[in-house]
Protein backbone atom coordinates (compact mmCIF):
# COMPACT_ATOMS: atom_id res chain seq x y z
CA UNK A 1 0.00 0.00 0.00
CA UNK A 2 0.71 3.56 -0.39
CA UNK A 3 4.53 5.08 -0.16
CA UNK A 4 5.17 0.43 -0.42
CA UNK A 5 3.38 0.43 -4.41
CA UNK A 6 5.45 3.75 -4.98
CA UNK A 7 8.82 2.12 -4.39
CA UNK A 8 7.54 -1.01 -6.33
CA UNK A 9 7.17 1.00 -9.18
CA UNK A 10 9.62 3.36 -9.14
CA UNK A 11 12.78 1.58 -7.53
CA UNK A 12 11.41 -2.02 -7.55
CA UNK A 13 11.84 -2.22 -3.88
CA UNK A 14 11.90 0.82 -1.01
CA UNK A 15 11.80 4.44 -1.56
CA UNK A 16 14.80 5.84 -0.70
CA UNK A 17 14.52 7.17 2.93
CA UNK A 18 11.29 5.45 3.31
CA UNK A 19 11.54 4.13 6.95
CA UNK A 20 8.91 1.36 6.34
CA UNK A 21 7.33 -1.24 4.03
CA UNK A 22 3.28 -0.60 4.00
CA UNK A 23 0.99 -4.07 3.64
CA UNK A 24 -2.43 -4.22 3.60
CA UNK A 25 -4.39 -6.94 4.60
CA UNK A 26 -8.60 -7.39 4.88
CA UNK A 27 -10.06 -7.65 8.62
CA UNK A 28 -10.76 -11.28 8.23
CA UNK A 29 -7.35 -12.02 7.99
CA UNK A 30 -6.44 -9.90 11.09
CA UNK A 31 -7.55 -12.33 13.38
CA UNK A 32 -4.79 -14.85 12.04
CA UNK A 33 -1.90 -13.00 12.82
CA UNK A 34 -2.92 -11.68 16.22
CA UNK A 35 -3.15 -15.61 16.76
CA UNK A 36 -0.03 -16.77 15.73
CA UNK A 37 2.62 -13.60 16.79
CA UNK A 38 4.07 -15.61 19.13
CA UNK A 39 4.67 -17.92 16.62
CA UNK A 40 6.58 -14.67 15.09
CA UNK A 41 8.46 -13.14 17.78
CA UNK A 42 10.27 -16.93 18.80
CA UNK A 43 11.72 -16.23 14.25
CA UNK A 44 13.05 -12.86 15.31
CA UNK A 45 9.94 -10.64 14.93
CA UNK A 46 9.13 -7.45 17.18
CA UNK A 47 5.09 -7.28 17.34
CA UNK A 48 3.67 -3.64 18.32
CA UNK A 49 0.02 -3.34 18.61
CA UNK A 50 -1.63 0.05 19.90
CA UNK A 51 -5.01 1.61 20.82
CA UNK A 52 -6.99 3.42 19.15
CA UNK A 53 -7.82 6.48 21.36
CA UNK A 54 -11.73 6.54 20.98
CA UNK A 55 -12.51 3.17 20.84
CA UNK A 56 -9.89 1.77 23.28
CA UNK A 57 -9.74 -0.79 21.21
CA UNK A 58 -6.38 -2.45 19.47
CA UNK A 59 -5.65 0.02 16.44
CA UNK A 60 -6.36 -1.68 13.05
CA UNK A 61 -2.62 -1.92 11.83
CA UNK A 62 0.07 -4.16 13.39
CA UNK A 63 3.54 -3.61 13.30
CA UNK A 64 6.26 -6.54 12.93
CA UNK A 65 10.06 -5.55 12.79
CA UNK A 66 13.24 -6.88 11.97
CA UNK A 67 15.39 -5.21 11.00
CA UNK A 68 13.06 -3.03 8.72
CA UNK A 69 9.58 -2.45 10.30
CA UNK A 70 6.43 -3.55 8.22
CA UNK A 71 3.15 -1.87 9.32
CA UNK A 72 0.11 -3.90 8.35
CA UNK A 73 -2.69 -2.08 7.89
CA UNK A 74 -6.16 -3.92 8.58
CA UNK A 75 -8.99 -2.61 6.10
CA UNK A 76 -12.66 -3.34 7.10
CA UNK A 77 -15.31 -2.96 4.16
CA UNK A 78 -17.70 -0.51 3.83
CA UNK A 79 -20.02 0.59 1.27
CA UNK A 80 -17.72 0.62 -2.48
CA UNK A 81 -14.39 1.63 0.31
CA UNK A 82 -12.05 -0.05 2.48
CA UNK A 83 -11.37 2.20 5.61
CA UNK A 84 -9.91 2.24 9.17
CA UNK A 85 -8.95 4.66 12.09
CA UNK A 86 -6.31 6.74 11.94
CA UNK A 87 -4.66 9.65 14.53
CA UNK A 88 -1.69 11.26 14.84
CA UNK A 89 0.06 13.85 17.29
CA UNK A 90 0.49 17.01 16.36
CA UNK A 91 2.52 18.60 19.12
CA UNK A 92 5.60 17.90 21.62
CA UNK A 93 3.70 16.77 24.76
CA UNK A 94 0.60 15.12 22.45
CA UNK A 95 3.50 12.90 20.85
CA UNK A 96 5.16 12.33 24.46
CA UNK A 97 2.40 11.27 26.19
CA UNK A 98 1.00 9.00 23.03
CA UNK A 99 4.45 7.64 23.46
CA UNK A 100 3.81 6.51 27.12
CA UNK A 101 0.56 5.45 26.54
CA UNK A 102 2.24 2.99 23.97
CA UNK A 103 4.21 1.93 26.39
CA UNK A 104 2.48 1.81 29.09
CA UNK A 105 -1.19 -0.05 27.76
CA UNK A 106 0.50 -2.24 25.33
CA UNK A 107 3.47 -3.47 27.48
CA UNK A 108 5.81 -3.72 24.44
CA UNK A 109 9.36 -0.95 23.38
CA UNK A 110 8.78 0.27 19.89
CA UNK A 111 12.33 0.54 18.61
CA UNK A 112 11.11 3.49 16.26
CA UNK A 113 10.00 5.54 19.67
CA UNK A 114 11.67 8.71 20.04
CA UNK A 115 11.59 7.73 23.90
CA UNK A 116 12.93 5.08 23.21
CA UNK A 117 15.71 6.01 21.27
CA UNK A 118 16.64 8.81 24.08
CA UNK A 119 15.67 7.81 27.11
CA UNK A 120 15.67 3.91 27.39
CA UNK A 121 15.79 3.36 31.16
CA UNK A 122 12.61 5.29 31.41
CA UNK A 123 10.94 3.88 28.49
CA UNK A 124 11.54 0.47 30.33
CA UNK A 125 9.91 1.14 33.27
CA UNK A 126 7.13 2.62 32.01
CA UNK A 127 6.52 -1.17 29.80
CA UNK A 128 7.04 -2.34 33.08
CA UNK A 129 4.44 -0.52 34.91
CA UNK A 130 2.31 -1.27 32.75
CA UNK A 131 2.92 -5.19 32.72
CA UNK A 132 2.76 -5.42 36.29
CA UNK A 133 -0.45 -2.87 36.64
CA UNK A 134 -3.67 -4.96 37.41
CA UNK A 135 -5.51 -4.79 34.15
CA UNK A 136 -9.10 -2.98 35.26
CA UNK A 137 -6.55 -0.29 36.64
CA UNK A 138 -4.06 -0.32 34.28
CA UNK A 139 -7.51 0.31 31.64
CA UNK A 140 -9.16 3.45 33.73
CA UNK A 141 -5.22 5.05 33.67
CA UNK A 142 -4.94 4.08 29.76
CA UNK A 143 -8.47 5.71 29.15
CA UNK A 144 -7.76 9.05 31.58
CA UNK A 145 -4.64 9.57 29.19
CA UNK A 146 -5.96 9.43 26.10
CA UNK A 147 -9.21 11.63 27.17
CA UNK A 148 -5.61 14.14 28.09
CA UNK A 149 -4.40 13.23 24.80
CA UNK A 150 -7.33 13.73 22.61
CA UNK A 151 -7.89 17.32 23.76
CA UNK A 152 -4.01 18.19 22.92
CA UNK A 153 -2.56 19.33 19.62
CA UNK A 154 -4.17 15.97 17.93
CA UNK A 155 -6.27 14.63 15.13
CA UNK A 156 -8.34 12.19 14.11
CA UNK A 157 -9.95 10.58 10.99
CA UNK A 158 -9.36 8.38 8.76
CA UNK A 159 -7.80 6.54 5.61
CA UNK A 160 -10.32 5.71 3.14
CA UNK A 161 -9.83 3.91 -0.22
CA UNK A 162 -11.29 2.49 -2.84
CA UNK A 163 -12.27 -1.10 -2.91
CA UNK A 164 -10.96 -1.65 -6.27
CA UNK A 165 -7.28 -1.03 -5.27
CA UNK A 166 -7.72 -3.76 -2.20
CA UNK A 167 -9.46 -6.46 -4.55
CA UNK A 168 -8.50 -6.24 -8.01
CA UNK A 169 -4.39 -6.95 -7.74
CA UNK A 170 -1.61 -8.07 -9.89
CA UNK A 171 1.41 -9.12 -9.15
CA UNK A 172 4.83 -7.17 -9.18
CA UNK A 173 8.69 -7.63 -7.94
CA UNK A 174 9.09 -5.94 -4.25
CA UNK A 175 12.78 -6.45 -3.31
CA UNK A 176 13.05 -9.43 -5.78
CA UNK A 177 9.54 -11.01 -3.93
CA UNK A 178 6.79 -11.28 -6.06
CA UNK A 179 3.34 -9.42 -3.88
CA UNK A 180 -0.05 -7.63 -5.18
CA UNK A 181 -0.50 -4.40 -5.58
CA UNK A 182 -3.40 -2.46 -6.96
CA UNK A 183 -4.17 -3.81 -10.66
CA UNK A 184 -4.74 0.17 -11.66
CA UNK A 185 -1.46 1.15 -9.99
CA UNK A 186 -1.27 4.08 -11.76
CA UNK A 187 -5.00 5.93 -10.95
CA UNK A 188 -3.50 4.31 -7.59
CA UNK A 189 -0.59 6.53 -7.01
CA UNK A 190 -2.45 9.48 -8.52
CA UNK A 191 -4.88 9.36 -6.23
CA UNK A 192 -2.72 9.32 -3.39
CA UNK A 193 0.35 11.16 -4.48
CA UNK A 194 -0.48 13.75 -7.87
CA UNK A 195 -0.63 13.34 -11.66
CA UNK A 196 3.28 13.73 -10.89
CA UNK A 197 4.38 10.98 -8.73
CA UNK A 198 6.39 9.56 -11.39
CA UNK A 199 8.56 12.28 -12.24
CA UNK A 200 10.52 13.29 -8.90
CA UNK A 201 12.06 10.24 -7.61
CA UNK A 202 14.32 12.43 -4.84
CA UNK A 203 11.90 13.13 -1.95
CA UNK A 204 8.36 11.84 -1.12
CA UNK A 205 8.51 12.77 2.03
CA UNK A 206 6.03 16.30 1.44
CA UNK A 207 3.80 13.19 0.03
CA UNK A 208 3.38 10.72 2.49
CA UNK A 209 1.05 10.06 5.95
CA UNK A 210 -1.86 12.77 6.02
CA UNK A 211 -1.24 14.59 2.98
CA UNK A 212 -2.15 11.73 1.01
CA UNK A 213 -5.46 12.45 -0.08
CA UNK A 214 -6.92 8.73 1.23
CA UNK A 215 -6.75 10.32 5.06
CA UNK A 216 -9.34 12.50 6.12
CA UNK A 217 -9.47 14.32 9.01
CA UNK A 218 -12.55 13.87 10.88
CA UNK A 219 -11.59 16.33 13.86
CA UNK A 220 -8.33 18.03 14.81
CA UNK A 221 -9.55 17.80 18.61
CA UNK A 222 -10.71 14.47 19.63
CA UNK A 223 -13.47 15.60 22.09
CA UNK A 224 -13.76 19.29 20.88
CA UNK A 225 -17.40 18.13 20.23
C-alpha cells in the first residue's frame, strides 16, 4: 500500500529514505496473525500493537520488525471503500504522552519511539508498569490519558480507499519477492500522491502520511465536540 506500491514501481523495492514497508491486509485475515505472533516473535519478529484512542480498542494496523519495520494495515469494508482509524500527534507533549501510553497499555518498546531512542531506562519502566499494573486499573489510567491526549494538539480521521485497489491486484517484484499491488497502480498513485508521482524520484517525504489524499481528518480535537 501507499509510499510500499510507490517504491515497487519506481525503484522495484523501497523508496529511498522510506523508513517502512506498507501491507495491507482485509479484517478477516487480522484475526490470524494476532493468533499466531508468538509464533513470530520466537523467528526474530518485534510485534507492536496500539489503541486506538476513541474506541480503546487495538488500532487496526500491526507492526512486525526486523530489521526493517512492516506496518500492516487492517482494512474493514464498507459501502464501495475499504477504511480504518487513523490519529496522529500534532505537538511535543501530544506525541510524548502517546508515546507513554504505547508503552504503558500495550506493554511492548517500539524501537522506532523517540523515547525510546533517548531515554531507554525510562521507556523500560514505564513497559514495566504497565505489565505489572492490574488490568481494570491499568484500563481506567490508559483511558484518563488518552481523554488528556485527545484534547491536545491531535487529530483524528481516517484513511479511506477504494475497494478496487484492495481487490482487483496483480502481481509485481518488491525487493526481488513477487506481492499484489493495486491492478490500476497508476489511478492508484495518482490518487494518493499527484498526476506527478512519477517524475521526482528524490523526496516523497512532502507526500506521504496525512497529505495523502486517502486520510481525512474527521476532527483536529478528539473531544472538541
Amino acid at each position: 500500500m501507499s509510499g510500499s506500491v510507490l517504491g515497487a514501481i519506481l525503484e522495484g523495492g523501497m523508496l529511498s529514505g522510506d523508513r517502512d514497508i506498507d501491507v495491507g491486509i482485509y479484517e478477516v485475515d487480522a484475526k490470524k496473525i494476532r493468533e499466531n505472533l508468538g509464533l513470530l516473535e520466537s523467528i526474530g519478529f518485534k510485534c507492536k500493537q496500539r489503541l486506538d484512542p476513541l474506541t480503546f480498542e487495538l488500532k487496526n494496523m500491526i507492526t512486525l520488525e526486523r530489521n526493517v519495520p512492516i506496518d500492516i494495515k487492517i482494512y474493514t469494508k464498507k459501502n464501495d471503500k475499504y477504511v480504518r482509524n487513523i490519529h496522529k500527534s500534532n505537538g511535543i507533549f501530544s506525541g510524548l504522552l502517546w508515546e507513554i501510553i504505547d508503552l504503558y497499555s500495550v506493554v511492548a518498546v517500539n524501537e522506532q519511539s523517540a523515547l525510546q531512542r533517548r531515554l531507554p531506562l525510562i521507556s523500560r519502566i514505564i513497559s514495566a508498569l504497565g505489565k505489572f499494573t492490574p488490568m481494570k486499573i491499568r484500563g481506567l489510567i490508559v483511558r484518563l490519558m488518552c481523554k488528556i491526549w485527545c484534547a491536545g494538539k491531535v487529530e483524528y480521521g481516517h484513511e479511506e480507499v477504494n475497494k478496487k485497489y484492495i481487490d482487483e491486484k496483480i502481481e509485481h517484484v518488491f525487493l526481488g519477492v513477487p506481492v499484489n499491488i493495486p491492478r490500476d497502480y497508476h489511478e492508484y498513485l495518482t490518487e494518493e500522491y499527484g498526476v506527478d508521482y512519477f517524475i521526482s524520484k528524490e523526496d516523497y517525504s512532502n507526500k506521504g502520511g496525512w497529505k495523502k489524499k486517502s486520510h481525512k481528518v474527521t476532527s483536529r480535537y478528539c473531544y472538541s465536540k
